[in-house]
Every structure is written in structure tokens, then in C-alpha cells.
Protein backbone atom coordinates (compact mmCIF):
# COMPACT_ATOMS: atom_id res chain seq x y z
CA UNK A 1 -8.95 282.07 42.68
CA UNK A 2 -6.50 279.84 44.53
CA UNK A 3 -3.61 278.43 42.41
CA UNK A 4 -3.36 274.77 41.52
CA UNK A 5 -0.92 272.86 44.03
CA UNK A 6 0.58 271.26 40.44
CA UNK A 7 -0.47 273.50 37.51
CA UNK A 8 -2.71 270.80 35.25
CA UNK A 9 -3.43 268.26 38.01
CA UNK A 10 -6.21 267.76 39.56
CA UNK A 11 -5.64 269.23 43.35
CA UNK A 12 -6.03 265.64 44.91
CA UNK A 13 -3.61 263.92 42.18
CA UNK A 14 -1.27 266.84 43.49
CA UNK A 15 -1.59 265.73 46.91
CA UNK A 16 -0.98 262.16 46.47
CA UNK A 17 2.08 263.27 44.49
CA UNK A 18 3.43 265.44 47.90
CA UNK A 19 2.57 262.64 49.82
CA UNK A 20 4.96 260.21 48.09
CA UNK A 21 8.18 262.60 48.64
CA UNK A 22 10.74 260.81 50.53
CA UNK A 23 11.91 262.73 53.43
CA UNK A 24 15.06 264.01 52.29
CA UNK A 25 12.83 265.99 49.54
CA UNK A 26 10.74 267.79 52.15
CA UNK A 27 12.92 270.59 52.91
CA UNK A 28 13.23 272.09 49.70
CA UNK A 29 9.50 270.96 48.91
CA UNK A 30 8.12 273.33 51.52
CA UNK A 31 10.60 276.32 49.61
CA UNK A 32 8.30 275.63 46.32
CA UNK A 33 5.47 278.18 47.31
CA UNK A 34 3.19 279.10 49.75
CA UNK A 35 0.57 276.42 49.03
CA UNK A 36 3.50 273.21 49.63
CA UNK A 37 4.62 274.69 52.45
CA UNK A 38 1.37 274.92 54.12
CA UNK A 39 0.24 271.62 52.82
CA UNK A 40 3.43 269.76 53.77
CA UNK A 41 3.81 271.72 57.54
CA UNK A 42 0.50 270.73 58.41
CA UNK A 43 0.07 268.24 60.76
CA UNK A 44 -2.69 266.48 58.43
CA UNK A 45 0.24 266.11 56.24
CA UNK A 46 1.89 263.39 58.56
CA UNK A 47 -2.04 261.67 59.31
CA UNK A 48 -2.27 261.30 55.73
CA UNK A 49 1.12 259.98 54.75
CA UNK A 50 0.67 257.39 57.12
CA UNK A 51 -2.94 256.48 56.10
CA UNK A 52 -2.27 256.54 52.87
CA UNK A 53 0.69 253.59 53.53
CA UNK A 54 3.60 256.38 51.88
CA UNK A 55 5.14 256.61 55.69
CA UNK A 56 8.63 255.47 55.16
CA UNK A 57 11.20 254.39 58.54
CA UNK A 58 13.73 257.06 59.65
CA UNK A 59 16.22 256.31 62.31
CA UNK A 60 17.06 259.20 64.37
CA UNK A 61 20.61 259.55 65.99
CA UNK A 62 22.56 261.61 68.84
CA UNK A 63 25.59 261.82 67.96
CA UNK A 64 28.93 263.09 68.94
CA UNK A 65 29.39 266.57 67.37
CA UNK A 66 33.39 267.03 67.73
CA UNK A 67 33.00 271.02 66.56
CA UNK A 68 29.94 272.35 68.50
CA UNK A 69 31.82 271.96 71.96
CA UNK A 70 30.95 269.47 74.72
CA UNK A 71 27.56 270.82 75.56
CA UNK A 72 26.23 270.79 71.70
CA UNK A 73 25.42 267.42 69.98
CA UNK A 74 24.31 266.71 66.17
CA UNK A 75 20.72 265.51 65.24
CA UNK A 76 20.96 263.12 62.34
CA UNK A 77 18.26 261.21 60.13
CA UNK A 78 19.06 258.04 58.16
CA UNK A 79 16.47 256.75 55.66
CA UNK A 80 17.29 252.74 55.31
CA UNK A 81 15.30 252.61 52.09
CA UNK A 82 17.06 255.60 50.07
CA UNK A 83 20.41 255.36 52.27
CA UNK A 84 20.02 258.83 52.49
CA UNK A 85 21.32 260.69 55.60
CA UNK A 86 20.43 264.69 56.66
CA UNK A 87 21.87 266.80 59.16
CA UNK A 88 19.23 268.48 61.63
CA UNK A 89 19.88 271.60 64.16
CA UNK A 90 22.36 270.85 66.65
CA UNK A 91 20.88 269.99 69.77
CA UNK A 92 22.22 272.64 72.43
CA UNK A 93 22.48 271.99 76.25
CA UNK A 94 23.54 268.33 76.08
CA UNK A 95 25.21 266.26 78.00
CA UNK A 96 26.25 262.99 76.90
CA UNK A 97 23.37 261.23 79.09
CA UNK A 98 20.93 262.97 76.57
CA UNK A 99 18.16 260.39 74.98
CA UNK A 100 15.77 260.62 71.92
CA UNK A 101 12.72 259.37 70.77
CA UNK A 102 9.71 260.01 68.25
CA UNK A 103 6.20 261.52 69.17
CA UNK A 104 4.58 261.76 65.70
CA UNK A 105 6.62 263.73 63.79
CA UNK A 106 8.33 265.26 66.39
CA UNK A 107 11.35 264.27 67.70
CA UNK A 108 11.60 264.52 71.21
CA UNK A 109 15.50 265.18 72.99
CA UNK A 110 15.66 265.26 77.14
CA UNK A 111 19.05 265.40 78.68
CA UNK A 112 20.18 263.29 81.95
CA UNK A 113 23.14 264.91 82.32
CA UNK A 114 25.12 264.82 85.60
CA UNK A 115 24.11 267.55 87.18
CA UNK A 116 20.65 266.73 85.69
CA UNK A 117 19.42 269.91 84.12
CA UNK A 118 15.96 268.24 82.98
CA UNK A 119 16.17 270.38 79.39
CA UNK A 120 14.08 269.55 76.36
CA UNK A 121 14.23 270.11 72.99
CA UNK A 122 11.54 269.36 70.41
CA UNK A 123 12.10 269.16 66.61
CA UNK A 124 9.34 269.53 64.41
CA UNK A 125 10.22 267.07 61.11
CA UNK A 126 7.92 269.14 58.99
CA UNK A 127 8.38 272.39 59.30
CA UNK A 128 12.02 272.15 60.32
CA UNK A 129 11.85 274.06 63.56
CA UNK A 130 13.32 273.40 66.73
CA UNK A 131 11.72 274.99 69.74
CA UNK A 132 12.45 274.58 73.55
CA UNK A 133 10.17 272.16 75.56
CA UNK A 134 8.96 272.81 79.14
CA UNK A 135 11.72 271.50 81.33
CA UNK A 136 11.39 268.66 83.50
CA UNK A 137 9.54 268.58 86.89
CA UNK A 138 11.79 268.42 89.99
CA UNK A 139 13.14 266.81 91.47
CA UNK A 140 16.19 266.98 88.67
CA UNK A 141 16.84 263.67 87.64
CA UNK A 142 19.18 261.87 85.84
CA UNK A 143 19.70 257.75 84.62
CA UNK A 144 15.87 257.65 84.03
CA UNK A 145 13.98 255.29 81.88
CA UNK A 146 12.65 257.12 78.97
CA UNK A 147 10.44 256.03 75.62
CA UNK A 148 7.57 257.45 73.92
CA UNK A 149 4.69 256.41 71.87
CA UNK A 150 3.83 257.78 68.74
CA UNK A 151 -0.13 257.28 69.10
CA UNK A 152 -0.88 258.67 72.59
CA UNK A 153 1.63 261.68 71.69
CA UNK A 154 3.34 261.40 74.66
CA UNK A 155 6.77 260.52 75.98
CA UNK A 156 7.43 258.96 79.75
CA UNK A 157 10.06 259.27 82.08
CA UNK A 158 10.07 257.19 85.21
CA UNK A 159 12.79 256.63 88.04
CA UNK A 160 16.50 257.45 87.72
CA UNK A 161 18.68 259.55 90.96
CA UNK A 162 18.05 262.78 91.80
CA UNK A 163 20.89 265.57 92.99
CA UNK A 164 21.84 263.70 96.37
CA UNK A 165 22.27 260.21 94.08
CA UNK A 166 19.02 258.88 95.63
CA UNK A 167 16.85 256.87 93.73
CA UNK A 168 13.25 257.60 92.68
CA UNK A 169 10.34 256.16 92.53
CA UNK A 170 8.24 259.46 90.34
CA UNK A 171 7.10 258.97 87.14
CA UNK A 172 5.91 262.11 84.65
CA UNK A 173 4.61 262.39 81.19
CA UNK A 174 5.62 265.07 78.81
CA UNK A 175 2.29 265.99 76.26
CA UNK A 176 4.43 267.42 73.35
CA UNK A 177 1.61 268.88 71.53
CA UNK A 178 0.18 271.26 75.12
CA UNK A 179 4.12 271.47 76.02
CA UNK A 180 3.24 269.80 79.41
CA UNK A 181 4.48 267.71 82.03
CA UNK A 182 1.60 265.50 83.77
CA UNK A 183 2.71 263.54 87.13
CA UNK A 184 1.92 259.98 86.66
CA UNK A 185 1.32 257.10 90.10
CA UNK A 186 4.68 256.36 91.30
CA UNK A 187 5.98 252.71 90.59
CA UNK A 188 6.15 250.27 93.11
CA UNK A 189 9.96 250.32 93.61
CA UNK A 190 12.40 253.52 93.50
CA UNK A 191 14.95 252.33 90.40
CA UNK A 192 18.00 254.45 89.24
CA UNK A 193 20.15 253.15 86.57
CA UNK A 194 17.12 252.06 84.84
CA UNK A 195 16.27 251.91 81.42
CA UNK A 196 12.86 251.78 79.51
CA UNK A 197 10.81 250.85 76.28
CA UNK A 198 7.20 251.69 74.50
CA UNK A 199 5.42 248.25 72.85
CA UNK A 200 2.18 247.41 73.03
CA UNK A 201 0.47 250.88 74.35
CA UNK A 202 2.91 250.22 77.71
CA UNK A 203 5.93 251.94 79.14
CA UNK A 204 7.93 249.16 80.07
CA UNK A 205 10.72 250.20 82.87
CA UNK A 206 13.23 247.94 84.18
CA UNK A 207 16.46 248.08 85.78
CA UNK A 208 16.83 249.31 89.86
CA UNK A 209 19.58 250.46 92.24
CA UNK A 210 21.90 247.50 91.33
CA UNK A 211 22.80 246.06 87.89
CA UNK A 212 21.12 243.13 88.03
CA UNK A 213 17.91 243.52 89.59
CA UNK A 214 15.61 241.32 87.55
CA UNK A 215 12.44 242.84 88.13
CA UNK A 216 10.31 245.45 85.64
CA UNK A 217 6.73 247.83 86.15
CA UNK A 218 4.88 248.58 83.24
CA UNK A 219 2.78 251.63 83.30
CA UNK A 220 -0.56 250.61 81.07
CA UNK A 221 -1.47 253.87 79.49
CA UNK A 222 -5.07 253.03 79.02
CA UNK A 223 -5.73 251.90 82.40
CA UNK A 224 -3.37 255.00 83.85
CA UNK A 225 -1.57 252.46 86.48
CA UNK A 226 1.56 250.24 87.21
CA UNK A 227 1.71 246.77 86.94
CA UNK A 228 4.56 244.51 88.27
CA UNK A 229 6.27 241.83 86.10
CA UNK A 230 8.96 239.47 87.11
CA UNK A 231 10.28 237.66 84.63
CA UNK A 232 13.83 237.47 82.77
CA UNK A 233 12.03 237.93 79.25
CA UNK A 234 12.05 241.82 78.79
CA UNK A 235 14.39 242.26 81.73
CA UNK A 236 17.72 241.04 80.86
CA UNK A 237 16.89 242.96 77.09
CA UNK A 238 17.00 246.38 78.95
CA UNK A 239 19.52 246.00 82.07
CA UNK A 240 22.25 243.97 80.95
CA UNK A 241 24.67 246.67 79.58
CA UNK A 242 25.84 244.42 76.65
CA UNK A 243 22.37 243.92 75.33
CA UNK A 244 20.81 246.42 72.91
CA UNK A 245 17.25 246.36 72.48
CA UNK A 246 14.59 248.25 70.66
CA UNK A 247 10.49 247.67 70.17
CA UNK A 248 8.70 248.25 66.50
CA UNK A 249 5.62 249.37 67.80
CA UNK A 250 3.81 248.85 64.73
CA UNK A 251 4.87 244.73 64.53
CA UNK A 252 4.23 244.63 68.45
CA UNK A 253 7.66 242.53 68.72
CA UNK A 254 10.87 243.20 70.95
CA UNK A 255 14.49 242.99 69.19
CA UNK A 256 17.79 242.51 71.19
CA UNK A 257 21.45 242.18 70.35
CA UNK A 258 24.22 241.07 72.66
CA UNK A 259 26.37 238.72 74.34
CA UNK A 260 27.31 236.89 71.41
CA UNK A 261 26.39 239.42 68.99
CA UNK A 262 23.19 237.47 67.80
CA UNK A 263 20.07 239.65 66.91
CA UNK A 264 17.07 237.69 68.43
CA UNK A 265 13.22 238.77 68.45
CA UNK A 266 10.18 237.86 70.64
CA UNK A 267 6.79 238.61 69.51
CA UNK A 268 4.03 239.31 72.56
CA UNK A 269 3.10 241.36 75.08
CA UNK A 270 6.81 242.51 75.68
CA UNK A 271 6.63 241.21 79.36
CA UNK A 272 6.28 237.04 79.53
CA UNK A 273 5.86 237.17 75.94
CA UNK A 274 4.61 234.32 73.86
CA UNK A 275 6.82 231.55 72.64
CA UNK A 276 9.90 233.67 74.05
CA UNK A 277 13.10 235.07 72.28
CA UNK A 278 13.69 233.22 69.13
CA UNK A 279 17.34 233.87 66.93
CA UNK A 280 17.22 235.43 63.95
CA UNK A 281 20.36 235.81 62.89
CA UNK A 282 24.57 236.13 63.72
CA UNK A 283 25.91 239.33 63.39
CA UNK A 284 29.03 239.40 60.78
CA UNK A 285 32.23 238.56 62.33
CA UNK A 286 33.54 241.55 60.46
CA UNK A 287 30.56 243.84 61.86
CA UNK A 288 30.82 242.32 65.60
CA UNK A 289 30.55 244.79 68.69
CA UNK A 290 29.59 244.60 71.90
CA UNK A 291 27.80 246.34 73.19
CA UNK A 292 25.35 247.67 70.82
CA UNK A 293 22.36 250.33 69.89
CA UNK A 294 19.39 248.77 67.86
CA UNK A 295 16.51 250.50 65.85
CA UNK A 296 13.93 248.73 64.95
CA UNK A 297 11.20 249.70 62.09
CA UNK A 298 8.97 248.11 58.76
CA UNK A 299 10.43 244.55 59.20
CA UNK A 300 14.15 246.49 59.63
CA UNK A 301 16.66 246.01 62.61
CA UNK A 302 19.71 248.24 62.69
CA UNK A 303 22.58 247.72 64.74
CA UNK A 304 25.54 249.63 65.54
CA UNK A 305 28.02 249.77 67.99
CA UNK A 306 28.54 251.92 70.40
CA UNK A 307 32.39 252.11 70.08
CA UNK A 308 34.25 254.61 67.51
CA UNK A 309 36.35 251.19 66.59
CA UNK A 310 32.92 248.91 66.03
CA UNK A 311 30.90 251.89 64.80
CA UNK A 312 29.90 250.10 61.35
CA UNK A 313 25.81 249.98 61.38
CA UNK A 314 24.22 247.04 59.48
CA UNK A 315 20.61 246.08 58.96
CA UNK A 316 18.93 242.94 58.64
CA UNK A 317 16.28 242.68 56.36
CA UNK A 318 13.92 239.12 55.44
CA UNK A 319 17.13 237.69 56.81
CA UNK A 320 20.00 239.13 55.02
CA UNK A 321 22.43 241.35 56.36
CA UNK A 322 23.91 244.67 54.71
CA UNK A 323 26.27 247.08 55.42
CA UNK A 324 25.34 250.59 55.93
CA UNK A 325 27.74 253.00 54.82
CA UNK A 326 28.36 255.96 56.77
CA UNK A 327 29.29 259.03 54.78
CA UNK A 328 32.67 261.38 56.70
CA UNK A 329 30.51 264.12 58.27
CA UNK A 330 27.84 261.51 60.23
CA UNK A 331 30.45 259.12 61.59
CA UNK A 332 30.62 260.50 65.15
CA UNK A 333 29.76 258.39 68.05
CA UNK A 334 25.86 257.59 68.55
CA UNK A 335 24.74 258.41 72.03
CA UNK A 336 21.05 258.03 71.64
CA UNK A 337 18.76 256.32 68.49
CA UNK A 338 15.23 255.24 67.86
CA UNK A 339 13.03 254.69 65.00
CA UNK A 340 9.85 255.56 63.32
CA UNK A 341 7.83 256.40 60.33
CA UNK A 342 7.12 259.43 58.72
């Protein structure tokens, strides 16, 4: 006879009990016995969290990792609700071009180093493994647009330079679960330099071969083809270097933060949008940066600089700012963020 999960409980009272550990608890949840580590490994586990409205945001960062050498970097979790922070693997083979995003509960790491290398690294948040994903399709590319989306289980890639500096016009998505790369159309217009975004089931790429080239495809992943948009709306949020900007999928709204370090939001269909940007709030004078990363999760923004000297993250929440504090060990510079539920 199988063991109960928690001796005198009921085995679905148990479960609902697993379900409600914050993340930081997993780790030494699944070293309990057999029956939590299969339970909270299984990919179920995540499906039901979420269902069951206990999915709590994360923020995953790159970061800096001053004693691993110049081709290791550190893989850090914040919780915003605890204020808990937790030291993953170190990511090996990475440059400091390398980007991050979340597929599920998987984390998802692809360097764009110069020379690209087209390595990827996958981190499984439940069972705490990290395994090597199929590298990137040639031609080797590096400043590439990259994002994911948590539903579909799949991250994109789309345009950046290839070995000679060209510019490309390829686009390729990565199936995390199958460990495979599938060739998508090729966009309209060969971008390098470019930079891209997941919101509203599109992969939203904008950016070309010079700074300020206005212009933006979106790949609609139900319909499996580019479209063209040509507005300043999503744009300017994801070429101007001094703007940070960062989509919660789940509130189908875009969040940027820049020029005069003023966090701003514009709910729509991340393209024209409806109504446009609208302020939200002033950044601290005390916090100020330019320019700046932004996560963006469960009614949350984060933003935090991407200088060592303006490094001090903050989040604002039903309008009110607060500091995030930073603990010794974590406070090397961010390369890469995004954020999600689990």
C-alpha cells in the first residue's frame, strides 16, 4: 500500500498543501521522500499550481558572476512577494550578449555572443536540472530579437548579423519540450541590432540595420506568418537604447521606462494599441537610471538599471513604489531578465 503524501491527510488536502509552497521551499520539498519529489517534478505539478491560482511571479536574472570567469554567468530568481532571492547553476558558455526568458517552467538561456556560438541552456525550475539545448541553426547569429511564450512552449529568434556582420532576415523557433529548432517564413526586412517581445500570442520584432529604423513585423503564431506594422507605439519601446520595456502576458499590456525615467503602460494589441501609452508613475529621484531593464508580472513592474552605480531595483505596485533590497552575493550586474509565474 502506497504511503500517504502527509501522514493523516487526506491525499488531495496533501496536494493542495504542496501546491501552496512558495518557490524558495521547493528544493528541499522534493528531498522529503520519494512521493514529493515525484509529485512536485512532474510537469502536472506546474498545470496545477497555475490552475489552482497558487502560481506566484519570479523574475529571472543574468547576471555578472565576477568568480566563474568571463565565459560563466549566475542564474538568479527573485520572488517580489516573499523578497526572497536563490542562486541557480551557473550558466556556462556565455558571453555577455546572452538573453533569458521563460517557457513554462523552464527557463530558457541562448547566447549572442560575438563570435555567435548559438549555445543553449535549459533549466528545469522543478526538478532543478540544467541540461544542454540543441544549438542554434546556422547561420550563427548574433544581436537577434528573442522572447518566448509560456503557452505555445516555444521561444523565437528572428534577425540579428551573422559571421560576415550581415544582416538577416531568418527566423527559427526553439520547441523546448522535443529539444528542436523549427525554421519559421522569413520577415519582410533583414534587421540586425534588433530587439523583440511576446504579448498577445505574437512575437513582436523591431529594430533594423540602423538605430532608428521605426518599423516592426510581428510573427502571429496562430496564423504561422509575418505581418508588418509601422507605427511609433511598440517601436520606440524596443529600439531606443534608453527605453526598457517588458510585456505581462497574462494582463495583455506593454510597460516601458526611459528618457525621463517615467514607467508608462499601454494596454492593446502591443502594435497601434488602444488609447496609447499612458504614465503611471516617476521613478524616485534617488532610484533614477537610465537606461533601464523592466520585468513585468501580477500587476508588478520592476526596474533596475543597468549600471553597477544605478543598480538599485524598485517595483511599483497599485501605484506605490518600493525599494528592493539586494542582498551582497546577487548584486552583480544584470545582463538579461524576464518574468513569469510559477
Amino acid at each position: 500500500m502506497e504511503a500517504d503524501l502527509i501522514p493523516g491527510l487526506p491525499a488531495d488536502i496533501a496536494l493542495e498543501c504542496l501546491l501552496r509552497l512558495p518557490f524558495h521551499a521547493l528544493a528541499g520539498a522534493r528531498c522529503v521522500c520519494k512521493r514529493w519529489r515525484q509529485k512536485i517534478t512532474s510537469p502536472s505539478f506546474y498545470g496545477l499550481r497555475k490552475a489552482g491560482g497558487h502560481a506566484r511571479p519570479l523574475i529571472a536574472l543574468i547576471q555578472w558572476n565576477p568568480s566563474g570567469g568571463p565565459g560563466y554567468k549566475n542564474l538568479n530568481l527573485f520572488e517580489p512577494i516573499a523578497g526572497v532571492w536563490t542562486r541557480l547553476a551557473a550558466v556556462p558558455d556565455c558571453s555577455n550578449y546572452c538573453q533569458v526568458a521563460a517557457v513554462g517552467h523552464e527557463l530558457v538561456v541562448i547566447d549572442g555572443g560575438r563570435p555567435p556560438t548559438g549555445t543553449v541552456h535549459v533549466y528545469n525550475l522543478l526538478t532543478g536540472v540544467r541540461r544542454r539545448g540543441a544549438t542554434i541553426p546556422g547561420p550563427r547569429r548574433t544581436a537577434f530579437a528573442f522572447a518566448a511564450s509560456a503557452e505555445a512552449r516555444m521561444a523565437y529568434v528572428a534577425g540579428g548579423k551573422n559571421e560576415h556582420g550581415e544582416s538577416l532576415r531568418s527566423a527559427l523557433a526553439y520547441d523546448v519540450a522535443a529539444d528542436a529548432w523549427v525554421r519559421l517564413p522569413d520577415m519582410a526586412l533583414s534587421r540586425k541590432e534588433c530587439r523583440g517581445i511576446f504579448v498577445n500570442g505574437a512575437f513582436c520584432v523591431a529594430g533594423g540595420q540602423e538605430m532608428y529604423h521605426w518599423t516592426s513585423e510581428v510573427f502571429d503564431v496562430a496564423a504561422g506568418r509575418w505581418t508588418a506594422k509601422h507605427g511609433m507605439i511598440l517601436e520606440e519601446s524596443l529600439i531606443n537604447p534608453f527605453m526598457g520595456a517588458a510585456a505581462a502576458a497574462a494582463e495583455s499590456r506593454l510597460y516601458r521606462c526611459g528618457g525621463k525615467v517615467e514607467v508608462d503602460v499601454c494596454s492593446g494589441n502591443g502594435g497601434e494599441g488602444v488609447g496609447g501609452w499612458r504614465r503611471l508613475r516617476v521613478v524616485p529621484e534617488k532610484l533614477s537610471w537610465l537606461p533601464a531593464h523592466v520585468a513585468a508580472e501580477n500587476g508588478g513592474v520592476m526596474v533596475l538599471g543597468t549600471s553597477l552605480a544605478r543598480r538599485i531595483p524598485c517595483i511599483l505596485e497599485e501605484g506605490k513604489w518600493r525599494q528592493v533590497v539586494i542582498p551582497t552575493e546577487f548584486a552583480g550586474l544584470v545582463r538579461s531578465l524576464c518574468a513569469f509565474q510559477l
